[in-house]
N, C-alpha and C. Protein backbone atom coordinates (compact mmCIF):
# COMPACT_ATOMS: atom_id res chain seq x y z
N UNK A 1 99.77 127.16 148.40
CA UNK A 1 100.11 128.10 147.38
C UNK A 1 101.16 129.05 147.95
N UNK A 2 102.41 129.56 147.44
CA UNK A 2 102.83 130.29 147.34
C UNK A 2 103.33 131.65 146.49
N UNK A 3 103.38 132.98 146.67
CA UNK A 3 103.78 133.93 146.06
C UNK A 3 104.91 134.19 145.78
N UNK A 4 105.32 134.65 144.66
CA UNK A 4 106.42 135.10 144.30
C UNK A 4 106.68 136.49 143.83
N UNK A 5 107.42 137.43 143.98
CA UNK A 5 107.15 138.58 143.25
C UNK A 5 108.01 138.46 142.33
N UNK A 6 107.94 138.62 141.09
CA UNK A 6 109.15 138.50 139.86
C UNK A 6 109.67 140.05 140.08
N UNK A 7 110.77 140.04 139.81
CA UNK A 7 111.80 141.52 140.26
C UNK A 7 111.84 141.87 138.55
N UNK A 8 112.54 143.51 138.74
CA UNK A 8 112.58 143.83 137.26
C UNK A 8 113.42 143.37 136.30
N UNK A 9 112.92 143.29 134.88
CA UNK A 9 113.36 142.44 133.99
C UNK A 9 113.14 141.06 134.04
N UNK A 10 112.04 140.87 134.81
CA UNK A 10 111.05 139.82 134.58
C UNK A 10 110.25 139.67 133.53
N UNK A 11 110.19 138.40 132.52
CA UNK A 11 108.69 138.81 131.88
C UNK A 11 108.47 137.76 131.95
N UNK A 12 106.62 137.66 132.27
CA UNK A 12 105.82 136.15 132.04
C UNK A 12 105.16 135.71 130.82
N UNK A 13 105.50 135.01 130.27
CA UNK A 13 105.33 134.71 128.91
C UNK A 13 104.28 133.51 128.72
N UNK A 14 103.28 133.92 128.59
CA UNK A 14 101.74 133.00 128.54
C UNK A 14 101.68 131.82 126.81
N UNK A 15 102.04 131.11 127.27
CA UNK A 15 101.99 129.98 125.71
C UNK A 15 101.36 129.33 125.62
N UNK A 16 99.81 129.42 126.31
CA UNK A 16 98.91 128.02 126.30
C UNK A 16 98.30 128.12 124.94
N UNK A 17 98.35 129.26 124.36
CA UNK A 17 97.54 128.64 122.94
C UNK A 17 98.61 128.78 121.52
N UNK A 18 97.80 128.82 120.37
CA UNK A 18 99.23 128.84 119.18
C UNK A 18 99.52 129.99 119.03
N UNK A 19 98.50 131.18 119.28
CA UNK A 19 98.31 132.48 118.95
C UNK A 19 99.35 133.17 119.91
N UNK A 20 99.64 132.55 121.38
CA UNK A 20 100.24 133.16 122.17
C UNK A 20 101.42 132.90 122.31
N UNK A 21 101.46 131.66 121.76
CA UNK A 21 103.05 130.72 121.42
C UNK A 21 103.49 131.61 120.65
N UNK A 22 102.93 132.10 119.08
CA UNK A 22 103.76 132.84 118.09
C UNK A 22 104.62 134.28 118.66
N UNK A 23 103.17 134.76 119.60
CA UNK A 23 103.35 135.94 120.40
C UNK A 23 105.08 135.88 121.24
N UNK A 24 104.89 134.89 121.82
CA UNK A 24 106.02 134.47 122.68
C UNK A 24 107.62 134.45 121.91
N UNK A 25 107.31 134.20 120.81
CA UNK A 25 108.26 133.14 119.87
C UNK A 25 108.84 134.89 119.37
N UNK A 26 107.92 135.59 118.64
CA UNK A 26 108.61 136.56 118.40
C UNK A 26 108.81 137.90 119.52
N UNK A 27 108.52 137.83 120.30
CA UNK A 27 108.69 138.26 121.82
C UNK A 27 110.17 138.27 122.11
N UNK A 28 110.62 136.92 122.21
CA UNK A 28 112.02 136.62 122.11
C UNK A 28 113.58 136.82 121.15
N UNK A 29 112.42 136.72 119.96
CA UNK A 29 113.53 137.12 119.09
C UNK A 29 113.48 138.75 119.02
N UNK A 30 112.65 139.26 119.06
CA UNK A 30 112.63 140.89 119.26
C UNK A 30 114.24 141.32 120.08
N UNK A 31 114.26 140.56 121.45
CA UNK A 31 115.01 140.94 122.89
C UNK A 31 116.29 140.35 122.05
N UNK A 32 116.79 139.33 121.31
CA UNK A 32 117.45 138.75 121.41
C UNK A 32 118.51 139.55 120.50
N UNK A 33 117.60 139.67 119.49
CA UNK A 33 118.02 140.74 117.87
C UNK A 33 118.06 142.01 118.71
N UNK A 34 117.65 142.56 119.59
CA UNK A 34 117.83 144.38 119.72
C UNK A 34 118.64 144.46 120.72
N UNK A 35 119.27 143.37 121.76
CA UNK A 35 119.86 143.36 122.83
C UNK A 35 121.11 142.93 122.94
N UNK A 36 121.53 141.56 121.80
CA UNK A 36 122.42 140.99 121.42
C UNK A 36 123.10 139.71 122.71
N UNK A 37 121.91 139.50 123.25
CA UNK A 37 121.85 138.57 124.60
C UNK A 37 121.08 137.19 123.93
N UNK A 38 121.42 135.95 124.70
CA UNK A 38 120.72 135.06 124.07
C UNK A 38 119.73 134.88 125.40
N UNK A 39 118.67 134.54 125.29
CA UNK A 39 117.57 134.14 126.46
C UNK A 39 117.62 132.63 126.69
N UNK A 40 118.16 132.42 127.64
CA UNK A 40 118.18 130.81 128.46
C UNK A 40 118.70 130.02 127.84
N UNK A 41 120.18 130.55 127.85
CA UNK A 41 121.40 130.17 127.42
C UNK A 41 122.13 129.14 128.25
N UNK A 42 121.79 127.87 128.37
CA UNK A 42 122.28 126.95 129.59
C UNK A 42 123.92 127.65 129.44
N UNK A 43 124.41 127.24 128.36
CA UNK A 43 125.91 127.34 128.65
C UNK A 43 126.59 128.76 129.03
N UNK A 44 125.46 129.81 128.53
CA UNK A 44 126.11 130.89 129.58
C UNK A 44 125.94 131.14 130.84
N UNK A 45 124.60 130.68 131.32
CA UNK A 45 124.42 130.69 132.72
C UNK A 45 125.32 129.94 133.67
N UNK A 46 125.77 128.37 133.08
CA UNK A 46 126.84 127.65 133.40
C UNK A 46 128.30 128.02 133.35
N UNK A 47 128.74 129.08 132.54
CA UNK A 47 130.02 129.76 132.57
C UNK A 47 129.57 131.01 133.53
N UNK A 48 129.20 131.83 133.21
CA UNK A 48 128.69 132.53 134.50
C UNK A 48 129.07 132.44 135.70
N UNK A 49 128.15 131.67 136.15
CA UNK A 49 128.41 130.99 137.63
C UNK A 49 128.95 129.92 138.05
N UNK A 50 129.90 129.98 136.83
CA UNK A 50 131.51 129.05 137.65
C UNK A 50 131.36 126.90 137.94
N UNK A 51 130.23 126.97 136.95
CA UNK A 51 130.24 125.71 137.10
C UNK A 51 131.10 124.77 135.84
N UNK A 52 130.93 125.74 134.93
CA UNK A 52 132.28 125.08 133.49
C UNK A 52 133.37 126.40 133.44
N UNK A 53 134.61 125.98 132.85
CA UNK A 53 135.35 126.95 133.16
C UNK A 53 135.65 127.62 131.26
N UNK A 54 136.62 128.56 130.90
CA UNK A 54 136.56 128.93 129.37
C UNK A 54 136.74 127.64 128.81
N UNK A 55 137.21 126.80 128.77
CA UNK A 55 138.06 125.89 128.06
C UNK A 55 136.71 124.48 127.65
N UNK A 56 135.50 124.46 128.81
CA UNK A 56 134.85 123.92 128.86
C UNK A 56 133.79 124.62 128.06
N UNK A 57 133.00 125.75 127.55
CA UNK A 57 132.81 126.81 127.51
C UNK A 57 133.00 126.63 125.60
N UNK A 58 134.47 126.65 125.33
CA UNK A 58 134.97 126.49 124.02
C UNK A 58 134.57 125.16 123.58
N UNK A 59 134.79 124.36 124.19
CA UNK A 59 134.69 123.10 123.56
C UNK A 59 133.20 122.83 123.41
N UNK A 60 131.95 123.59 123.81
CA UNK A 60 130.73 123.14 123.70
C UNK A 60 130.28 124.09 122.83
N UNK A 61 131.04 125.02 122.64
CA UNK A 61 130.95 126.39 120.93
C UNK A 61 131.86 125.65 120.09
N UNK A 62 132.32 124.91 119.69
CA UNK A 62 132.73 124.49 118.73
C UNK A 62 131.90 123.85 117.63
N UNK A 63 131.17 122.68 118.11
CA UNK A 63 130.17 122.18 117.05
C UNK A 63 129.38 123.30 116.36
N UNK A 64 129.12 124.07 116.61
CA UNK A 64 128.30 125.23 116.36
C UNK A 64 129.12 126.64 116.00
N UNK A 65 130.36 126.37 115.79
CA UNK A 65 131.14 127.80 115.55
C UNK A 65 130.58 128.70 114.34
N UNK A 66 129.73 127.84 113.47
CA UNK A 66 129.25 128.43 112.24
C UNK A 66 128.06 129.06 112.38
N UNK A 67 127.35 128.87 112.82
CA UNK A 67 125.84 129.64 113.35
C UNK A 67 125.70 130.63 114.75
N UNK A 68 125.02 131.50 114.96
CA UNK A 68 124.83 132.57 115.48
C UNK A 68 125.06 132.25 116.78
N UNK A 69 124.16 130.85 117.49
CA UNK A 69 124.71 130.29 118.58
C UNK A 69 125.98 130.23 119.22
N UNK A 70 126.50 129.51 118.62
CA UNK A 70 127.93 129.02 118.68
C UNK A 70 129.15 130.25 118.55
N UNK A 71 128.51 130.88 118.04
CA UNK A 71 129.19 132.82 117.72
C UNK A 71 129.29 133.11 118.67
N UNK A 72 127.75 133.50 119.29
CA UNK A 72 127.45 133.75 120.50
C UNK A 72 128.29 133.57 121.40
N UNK A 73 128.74 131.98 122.00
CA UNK A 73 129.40 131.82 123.77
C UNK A 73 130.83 132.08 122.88
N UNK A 74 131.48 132.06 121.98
CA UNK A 74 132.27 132.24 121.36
C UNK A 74 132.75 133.60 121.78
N UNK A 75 131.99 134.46 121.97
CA UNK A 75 131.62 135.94 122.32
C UNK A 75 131.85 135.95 123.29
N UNK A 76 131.32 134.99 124.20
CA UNK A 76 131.47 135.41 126.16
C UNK A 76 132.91 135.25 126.09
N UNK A 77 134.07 134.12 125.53
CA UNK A 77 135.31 133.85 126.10
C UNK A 77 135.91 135.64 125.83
N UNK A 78 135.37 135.96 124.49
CA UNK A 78 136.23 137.13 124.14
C UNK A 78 135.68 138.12 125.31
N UNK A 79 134.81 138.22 125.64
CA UNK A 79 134.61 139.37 126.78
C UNK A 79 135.15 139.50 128.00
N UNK A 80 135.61 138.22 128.68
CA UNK A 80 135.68 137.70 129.96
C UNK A 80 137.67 138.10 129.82
């Protein structure tokens, strides 16, 4: 067994039952809607840290330019 200490802005999110799943489910959208961050965003973590570049980035927000998603990394090129 090993320990881990989760650092701040950690949260552990317990989903073994349906009651705690829902818990979870709107947990997320709470952070997501009041923060304007998406939570476990492969393709931003992947632009981020330099493993796709903007252009790579655009082309995987495109299918999705119409929905909030696709808005979204749409959003990172404009910030960067």
């Amino acid at each position: 067994m090993r320990v881990e200490l989760l650092g701040r802005g950690t949260a552990w999110l317990d989903m073994g039952t349906p009651e705690s799943l829902l818990q979870t489910a709107n947990f997320i959208e709470l952070m997501e809607s009041r923060q304007g961050l998406r939570i476990a965003c492969v393709e931003e973590v992947a632009y981020r840290m330099g493993y796709i570049d903007a252009a790579q980035l655009e082309r995987l927000a495109q299918p999705a330019c119409k929905n909030g998603y696709g808005q979204y990394l749409l959003r990172l090129l404009k910030q960067r």
